[in-house]
N, C-alpha and C. Protein backbone atom coordinates (compact mmCIF):
# COMPACT_ATOMS: atom_id res chain seq x y z
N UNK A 1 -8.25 -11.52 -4.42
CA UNK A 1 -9.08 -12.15 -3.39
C UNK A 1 -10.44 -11.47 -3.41
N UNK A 2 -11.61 -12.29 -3.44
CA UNK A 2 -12.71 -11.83 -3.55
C UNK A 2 -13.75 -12.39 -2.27
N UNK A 3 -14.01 -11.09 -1.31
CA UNK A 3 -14.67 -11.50 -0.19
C UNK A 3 -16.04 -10.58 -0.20
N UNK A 4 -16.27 -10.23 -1.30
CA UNK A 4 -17.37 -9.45 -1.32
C UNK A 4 -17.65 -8.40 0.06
N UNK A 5 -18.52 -8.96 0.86
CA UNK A 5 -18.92 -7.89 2.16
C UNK A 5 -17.65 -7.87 3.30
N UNK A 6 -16.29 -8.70 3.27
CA UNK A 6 -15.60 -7.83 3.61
C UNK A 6 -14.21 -7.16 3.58
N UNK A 7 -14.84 -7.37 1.85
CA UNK A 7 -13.80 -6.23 1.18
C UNK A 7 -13.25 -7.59 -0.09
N UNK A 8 -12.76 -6.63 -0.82
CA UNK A 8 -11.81 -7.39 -1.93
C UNK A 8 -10.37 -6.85 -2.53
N UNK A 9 -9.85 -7.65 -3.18
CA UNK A 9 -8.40 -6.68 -3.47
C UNK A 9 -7.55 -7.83 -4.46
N UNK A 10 -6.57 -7.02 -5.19
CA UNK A 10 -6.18 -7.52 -6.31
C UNK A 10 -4.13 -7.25 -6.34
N UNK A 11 -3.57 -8.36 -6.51
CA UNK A 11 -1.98 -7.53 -5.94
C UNK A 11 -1.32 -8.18 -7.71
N UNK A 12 -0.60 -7.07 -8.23
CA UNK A 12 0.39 -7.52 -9.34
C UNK A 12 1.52 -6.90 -9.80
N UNK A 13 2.26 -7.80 -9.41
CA UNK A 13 3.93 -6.88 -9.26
C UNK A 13 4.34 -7.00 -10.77
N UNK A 14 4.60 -5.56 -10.89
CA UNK A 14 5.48 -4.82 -12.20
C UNK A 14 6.99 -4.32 -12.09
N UNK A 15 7.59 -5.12 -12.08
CA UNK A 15 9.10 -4.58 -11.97
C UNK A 15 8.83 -4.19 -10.35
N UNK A 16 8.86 -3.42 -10.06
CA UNK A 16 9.78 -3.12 -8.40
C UNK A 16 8.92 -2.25 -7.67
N UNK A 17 7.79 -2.44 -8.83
CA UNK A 17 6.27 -1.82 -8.10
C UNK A 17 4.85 -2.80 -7.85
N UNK A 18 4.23 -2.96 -6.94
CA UNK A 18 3.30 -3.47 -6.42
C UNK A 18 1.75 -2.63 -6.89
N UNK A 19 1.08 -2.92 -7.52
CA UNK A 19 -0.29 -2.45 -8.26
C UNK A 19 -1.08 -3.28 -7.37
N UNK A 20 -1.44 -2.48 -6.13
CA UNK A 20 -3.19 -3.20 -5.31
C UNK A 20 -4.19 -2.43 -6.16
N UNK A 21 -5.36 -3.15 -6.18
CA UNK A 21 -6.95 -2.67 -6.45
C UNK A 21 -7.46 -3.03 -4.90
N UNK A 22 -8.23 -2.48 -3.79
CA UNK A 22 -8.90 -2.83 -2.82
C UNK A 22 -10.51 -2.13 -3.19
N UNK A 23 -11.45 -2.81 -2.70
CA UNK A 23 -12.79 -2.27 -2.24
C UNK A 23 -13.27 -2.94 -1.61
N UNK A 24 -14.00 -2.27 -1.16
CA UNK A 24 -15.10 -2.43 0.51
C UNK A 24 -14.53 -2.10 1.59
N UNK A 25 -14.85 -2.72 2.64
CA UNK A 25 -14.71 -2.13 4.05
C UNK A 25 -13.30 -2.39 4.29
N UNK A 26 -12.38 -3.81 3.59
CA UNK A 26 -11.34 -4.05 4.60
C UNK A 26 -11.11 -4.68 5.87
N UNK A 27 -12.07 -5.29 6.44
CA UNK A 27 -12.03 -5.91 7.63
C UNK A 27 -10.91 -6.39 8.26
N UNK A 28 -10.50 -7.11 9.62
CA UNK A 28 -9.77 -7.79 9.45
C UNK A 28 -9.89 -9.19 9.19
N UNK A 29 -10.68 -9.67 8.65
CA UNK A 29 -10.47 -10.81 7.72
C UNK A 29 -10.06 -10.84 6.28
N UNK A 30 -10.34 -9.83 5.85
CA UNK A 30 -9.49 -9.27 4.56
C UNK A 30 -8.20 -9.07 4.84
N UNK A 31 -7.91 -8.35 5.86
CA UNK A 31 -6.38 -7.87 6.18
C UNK A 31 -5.78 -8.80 6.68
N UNK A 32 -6.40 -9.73 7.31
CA UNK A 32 -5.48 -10.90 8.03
C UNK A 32 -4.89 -12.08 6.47
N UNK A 33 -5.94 -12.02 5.26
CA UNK A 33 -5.86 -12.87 4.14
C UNK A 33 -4.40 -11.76 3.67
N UNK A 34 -4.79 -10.26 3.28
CA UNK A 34 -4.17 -9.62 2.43
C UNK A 34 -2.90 -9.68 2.89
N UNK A 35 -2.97 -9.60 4.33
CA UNK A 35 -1.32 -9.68 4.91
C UNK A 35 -0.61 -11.25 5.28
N UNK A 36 -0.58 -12.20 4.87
CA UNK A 36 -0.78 -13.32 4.12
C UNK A 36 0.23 -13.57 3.02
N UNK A 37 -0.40 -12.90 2.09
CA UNK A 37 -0.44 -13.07 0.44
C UNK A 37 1.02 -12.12 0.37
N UNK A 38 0.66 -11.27 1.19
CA UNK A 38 1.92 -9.86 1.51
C UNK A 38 3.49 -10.73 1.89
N UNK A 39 3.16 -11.34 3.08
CA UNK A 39 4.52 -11.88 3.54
C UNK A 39 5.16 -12.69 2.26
N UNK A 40 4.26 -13.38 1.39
CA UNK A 40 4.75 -13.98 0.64
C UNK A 40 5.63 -13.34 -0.51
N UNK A 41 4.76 -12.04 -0.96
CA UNK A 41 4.95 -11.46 -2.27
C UNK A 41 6.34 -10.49 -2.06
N UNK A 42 6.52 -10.36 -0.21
CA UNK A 42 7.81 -9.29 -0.25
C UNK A 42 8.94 -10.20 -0.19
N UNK A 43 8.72 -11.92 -0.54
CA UNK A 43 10.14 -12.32 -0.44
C UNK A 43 10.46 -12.22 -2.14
N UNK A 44 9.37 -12.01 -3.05
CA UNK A 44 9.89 -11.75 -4.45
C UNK A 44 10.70 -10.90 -5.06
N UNK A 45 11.38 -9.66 -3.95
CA UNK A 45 11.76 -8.39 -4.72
C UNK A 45 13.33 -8.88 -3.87
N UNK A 46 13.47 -9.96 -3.37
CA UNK A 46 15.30 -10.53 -3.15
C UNK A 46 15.89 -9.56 -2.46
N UNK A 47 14.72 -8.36 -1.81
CA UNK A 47 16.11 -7.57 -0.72
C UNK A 47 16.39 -6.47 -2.11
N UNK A 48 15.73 -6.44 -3.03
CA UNK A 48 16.02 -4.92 -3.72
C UNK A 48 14.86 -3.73 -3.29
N UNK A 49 14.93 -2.10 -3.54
CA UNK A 49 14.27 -1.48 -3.21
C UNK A 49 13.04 -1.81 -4.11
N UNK A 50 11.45 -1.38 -3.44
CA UNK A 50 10.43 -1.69 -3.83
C UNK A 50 9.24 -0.79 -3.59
N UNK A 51 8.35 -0.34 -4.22
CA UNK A 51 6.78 0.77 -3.47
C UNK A 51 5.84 -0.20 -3.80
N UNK A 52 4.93 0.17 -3.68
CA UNK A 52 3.41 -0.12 -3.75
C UNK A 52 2.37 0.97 -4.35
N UNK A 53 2.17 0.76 -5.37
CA UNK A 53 0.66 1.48 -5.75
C UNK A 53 -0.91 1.11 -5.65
N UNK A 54 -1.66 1.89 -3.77
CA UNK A 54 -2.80 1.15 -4.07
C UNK A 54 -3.87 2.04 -4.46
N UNK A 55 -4.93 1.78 -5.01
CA UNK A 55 -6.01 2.15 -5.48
C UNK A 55 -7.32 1.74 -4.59
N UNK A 56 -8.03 2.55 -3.82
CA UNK A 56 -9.04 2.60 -3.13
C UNK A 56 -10.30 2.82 -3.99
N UNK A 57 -11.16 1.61 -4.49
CA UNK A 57 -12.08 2.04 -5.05
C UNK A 57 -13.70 1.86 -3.69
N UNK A 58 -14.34 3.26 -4.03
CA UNK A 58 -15.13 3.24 -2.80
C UNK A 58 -14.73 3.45 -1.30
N UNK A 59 -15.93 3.46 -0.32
CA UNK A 59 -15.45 3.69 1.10
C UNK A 59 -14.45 2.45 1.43
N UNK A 60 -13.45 2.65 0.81
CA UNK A 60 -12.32 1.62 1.80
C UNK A 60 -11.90 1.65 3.07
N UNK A 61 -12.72 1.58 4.31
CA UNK A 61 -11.94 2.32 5.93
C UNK A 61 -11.73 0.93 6.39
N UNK A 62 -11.06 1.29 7.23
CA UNK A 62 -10.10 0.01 8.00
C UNK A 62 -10.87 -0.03 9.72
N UNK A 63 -11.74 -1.26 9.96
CA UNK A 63 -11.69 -2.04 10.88
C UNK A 63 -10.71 -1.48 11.78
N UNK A 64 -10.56 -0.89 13.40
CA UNK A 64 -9.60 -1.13 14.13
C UNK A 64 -8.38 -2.01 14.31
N UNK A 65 -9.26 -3.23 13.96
CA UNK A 65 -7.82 -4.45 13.88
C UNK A 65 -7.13 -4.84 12.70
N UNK A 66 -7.93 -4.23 11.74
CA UNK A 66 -7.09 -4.55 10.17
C UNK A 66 -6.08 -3.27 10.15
N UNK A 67 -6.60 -2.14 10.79
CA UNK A 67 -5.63 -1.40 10.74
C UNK A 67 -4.27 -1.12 11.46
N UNK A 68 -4.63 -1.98 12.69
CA UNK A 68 -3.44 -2.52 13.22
C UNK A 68 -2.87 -3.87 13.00
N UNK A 69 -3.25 -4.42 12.10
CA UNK A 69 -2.44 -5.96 11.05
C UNK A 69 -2.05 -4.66 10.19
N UNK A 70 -2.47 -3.84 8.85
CA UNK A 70 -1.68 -3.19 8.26
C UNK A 70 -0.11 -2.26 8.80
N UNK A 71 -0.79 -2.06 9.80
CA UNK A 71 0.56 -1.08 10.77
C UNK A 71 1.26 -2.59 10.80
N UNK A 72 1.63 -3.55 11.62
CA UNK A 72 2.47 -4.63 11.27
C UNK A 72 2.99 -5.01 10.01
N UNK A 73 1.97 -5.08 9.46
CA UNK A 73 2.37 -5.64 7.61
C UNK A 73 3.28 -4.31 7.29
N UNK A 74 2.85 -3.49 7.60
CA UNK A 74 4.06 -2.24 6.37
C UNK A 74 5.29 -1.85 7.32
N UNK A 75 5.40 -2.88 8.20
CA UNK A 75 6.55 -2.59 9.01
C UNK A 75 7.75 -3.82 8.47
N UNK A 76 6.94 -4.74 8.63
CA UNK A 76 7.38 -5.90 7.93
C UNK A 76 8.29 -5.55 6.74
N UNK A 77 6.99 -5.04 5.98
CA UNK A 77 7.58 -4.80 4.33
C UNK A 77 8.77 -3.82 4.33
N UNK A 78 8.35 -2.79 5.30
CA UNK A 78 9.76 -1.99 5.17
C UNK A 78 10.99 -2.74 5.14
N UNK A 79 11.47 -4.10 6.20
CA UNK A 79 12.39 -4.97 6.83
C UNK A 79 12.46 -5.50 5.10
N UNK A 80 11.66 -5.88 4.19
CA UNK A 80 11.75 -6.28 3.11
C UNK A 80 12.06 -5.73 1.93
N UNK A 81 12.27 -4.17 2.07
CA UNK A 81 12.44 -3.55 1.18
C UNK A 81 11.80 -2.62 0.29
N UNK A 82 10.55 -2.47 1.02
CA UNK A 82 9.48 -1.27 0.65
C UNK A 82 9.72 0.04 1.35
N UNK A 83 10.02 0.67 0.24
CA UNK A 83 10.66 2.22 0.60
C UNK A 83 9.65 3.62 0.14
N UNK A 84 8.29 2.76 -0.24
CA UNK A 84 8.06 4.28 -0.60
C UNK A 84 6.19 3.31 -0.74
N UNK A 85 4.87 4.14 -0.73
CA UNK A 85 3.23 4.12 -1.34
C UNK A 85 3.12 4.98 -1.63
N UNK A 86 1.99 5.10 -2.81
CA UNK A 86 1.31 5.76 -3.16
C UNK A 86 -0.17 5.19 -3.22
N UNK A 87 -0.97 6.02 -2.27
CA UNK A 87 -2.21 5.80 -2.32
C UNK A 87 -3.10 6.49 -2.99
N UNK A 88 -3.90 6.21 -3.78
CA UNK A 88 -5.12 6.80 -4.74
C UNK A 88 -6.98 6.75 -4.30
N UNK A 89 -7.62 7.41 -3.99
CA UNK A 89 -8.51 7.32 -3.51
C UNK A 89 -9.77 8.02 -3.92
N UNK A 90 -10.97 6.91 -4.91
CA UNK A 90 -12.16 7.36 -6.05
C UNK A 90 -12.85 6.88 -5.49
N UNK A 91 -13.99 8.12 -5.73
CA UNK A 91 -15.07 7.60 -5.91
C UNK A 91 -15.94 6.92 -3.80
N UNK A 92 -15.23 8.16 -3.30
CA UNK A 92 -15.77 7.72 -1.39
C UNK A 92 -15.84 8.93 -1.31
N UNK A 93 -16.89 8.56 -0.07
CA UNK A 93 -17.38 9.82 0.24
C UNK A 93 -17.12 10.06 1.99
N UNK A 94 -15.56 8.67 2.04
CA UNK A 94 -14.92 9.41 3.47
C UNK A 94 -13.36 9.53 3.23
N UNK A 95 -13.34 10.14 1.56
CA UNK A 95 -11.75 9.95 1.59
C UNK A 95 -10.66 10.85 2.53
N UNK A 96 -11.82 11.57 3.82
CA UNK A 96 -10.51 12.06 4.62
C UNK A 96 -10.25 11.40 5.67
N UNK A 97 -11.03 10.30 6.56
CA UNK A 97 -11.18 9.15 6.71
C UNK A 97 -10.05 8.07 6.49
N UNK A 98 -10.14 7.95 5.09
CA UNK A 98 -9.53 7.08 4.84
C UNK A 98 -7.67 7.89 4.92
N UNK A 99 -7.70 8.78 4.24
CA UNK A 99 -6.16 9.75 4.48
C UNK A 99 -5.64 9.34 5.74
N UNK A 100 -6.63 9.73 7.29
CA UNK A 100 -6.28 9.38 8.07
C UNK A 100 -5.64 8.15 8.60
N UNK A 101 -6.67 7.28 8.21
CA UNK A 101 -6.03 6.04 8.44
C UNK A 101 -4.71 5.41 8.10
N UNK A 102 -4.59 5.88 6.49
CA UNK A 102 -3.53 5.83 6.13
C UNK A 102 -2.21 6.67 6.41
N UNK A 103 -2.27 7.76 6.79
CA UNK A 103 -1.15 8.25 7.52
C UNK A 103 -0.93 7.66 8.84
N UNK A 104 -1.77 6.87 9.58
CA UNK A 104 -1.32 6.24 10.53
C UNK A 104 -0.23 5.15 10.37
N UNK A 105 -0.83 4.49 9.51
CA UNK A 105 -0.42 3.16 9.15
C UNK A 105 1.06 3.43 8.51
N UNK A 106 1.18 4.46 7.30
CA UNK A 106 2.57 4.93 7.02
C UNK A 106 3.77 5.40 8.03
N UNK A 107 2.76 6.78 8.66
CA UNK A 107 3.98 7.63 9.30
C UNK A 107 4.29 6.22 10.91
N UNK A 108 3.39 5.63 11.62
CA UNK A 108 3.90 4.54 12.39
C UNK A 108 4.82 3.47 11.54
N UNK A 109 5.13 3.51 10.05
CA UNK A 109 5.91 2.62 9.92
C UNK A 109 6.89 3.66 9.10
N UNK A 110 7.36 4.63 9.57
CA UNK A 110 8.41 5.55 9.19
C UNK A 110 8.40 5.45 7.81
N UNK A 111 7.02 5.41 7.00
CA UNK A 111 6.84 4.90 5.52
C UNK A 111 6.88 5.88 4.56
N UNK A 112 7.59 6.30 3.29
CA UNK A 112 7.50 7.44 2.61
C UNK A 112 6.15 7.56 1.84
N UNK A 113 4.93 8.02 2.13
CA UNK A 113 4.04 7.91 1.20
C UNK A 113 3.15 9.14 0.84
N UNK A 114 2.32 9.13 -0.16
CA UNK A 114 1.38 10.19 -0.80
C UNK A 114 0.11 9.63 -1.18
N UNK A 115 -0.80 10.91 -1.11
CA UNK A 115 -1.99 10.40 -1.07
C UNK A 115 -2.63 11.18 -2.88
N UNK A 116 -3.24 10.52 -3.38
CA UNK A 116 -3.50 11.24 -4.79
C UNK A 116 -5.02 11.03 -5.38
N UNK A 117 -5.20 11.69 -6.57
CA UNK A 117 -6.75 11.71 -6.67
C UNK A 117 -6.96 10.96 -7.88
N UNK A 118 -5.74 11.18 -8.83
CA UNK A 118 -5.56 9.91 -9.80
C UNK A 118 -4.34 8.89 -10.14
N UNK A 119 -4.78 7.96 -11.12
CA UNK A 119 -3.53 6.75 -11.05
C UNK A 119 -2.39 7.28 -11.77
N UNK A 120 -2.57 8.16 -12.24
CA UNK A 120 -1.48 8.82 -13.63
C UNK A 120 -0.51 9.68 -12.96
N UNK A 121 -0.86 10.35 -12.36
CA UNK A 121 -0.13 11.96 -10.76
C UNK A 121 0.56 10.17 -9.78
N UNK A 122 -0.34 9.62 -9.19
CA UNK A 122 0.61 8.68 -8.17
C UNK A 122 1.71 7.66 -8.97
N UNK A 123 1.40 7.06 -10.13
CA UNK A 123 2.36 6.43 -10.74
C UNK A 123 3.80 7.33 -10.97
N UNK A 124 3.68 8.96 -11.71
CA UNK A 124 4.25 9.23 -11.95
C UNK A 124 5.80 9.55 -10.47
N UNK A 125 4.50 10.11 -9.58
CA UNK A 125 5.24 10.48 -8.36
C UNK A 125 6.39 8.95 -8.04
N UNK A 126 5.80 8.02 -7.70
CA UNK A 126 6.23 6.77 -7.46
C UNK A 126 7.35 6.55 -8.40
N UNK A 127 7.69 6.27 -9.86
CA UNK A 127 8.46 5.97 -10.65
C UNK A 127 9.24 6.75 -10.33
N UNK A 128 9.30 8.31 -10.41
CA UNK A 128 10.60 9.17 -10.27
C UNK A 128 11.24 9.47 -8.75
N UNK A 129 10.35 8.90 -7.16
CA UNK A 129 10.39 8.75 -5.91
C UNK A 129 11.72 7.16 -6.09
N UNK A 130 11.21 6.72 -6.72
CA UNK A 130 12.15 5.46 -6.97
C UNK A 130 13.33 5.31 -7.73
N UNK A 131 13.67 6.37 -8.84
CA UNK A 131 14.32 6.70 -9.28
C UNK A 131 15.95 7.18 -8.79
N UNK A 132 15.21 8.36 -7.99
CA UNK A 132 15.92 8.86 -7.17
C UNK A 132 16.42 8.22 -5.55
N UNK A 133 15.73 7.64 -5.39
CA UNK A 133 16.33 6.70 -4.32
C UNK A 133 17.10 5.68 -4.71
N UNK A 134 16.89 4.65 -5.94
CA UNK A 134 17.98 4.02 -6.33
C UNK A 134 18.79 4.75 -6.85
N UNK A 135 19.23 6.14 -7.48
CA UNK A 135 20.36 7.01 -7.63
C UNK A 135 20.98 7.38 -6.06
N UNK A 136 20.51 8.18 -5.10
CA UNK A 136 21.11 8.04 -3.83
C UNK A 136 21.58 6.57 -2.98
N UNK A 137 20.96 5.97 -3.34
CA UNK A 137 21.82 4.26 -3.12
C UNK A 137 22.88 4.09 -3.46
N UNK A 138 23.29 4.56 -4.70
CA UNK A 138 24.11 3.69 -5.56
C UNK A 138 25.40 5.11 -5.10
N UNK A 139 25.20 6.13 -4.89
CA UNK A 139 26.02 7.40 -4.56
C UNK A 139 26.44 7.02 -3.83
N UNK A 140 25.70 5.97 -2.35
CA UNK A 140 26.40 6.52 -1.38
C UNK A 140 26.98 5.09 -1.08
């Protein structure tokens, strides 16, 4: 989705992981589109476990109200089967800002997530975070 001034973002599911690209502000007109596209994309994973890898390129901060549509949306997704994010964050110059925000939005949705400085450290975390949770699944 391309909204230029307020905000843009890119979603493509790989096996049982979710690859966002976001930049710009995020508004909630972005978030009201992105969470949208979201309800749709969490009926694709049929109720199996699932994460998300997003990538923050630039000041990505969240609007008051997009950030409370995201706190809904990743509550949702949890109900759908998202068990784990990894967030990545280049190239801003409020990435503690943005941390914040995002630990809101996670720890209010009892969400397992990490915050990282590149895509290679969060992928890896994510693949073996998932690993091990579908091994404790299947244990218990």
């Amino acid at each position: 989705m391309d909204l230029a001034a307020h905000g843009e973002y890119t979603i493509e599911k790989k096996g049982n992981i979710l690859f966002i690209d976001a930049r710009g502000p995020f508004n909630d007109i972005t978030a009201q589109l992105f969470s949208q596209e979201m309800y749709q994309t969490c009926k694709l994973f049929n109720g199996e476990c699932w994460a998300s890898l997003v990538t923050y390129y630039g000041n990505s901060i969240y609007t008051p109200e997009a950030e409370s549509t995201l706190i809904a949306l990743t509550k949702y997704r949890a109900k759908y089967g998202m068990i784990a994010n990894a967030s990545i964050i280049l190239d801003s110059n409020c990435g503690d800002l943005q941390q914040m925000q995002l630990r809101r939005i996670y720890q209010t949705s009892n969400m397992t997530f990490h915050v990282f400085c590149d895509v290679n450290s969060a992928e890896k975390w994510l693949v073996e975070f998932m690993k091990d949770s579908v091994q404790t699944k299947k244990a218990q």
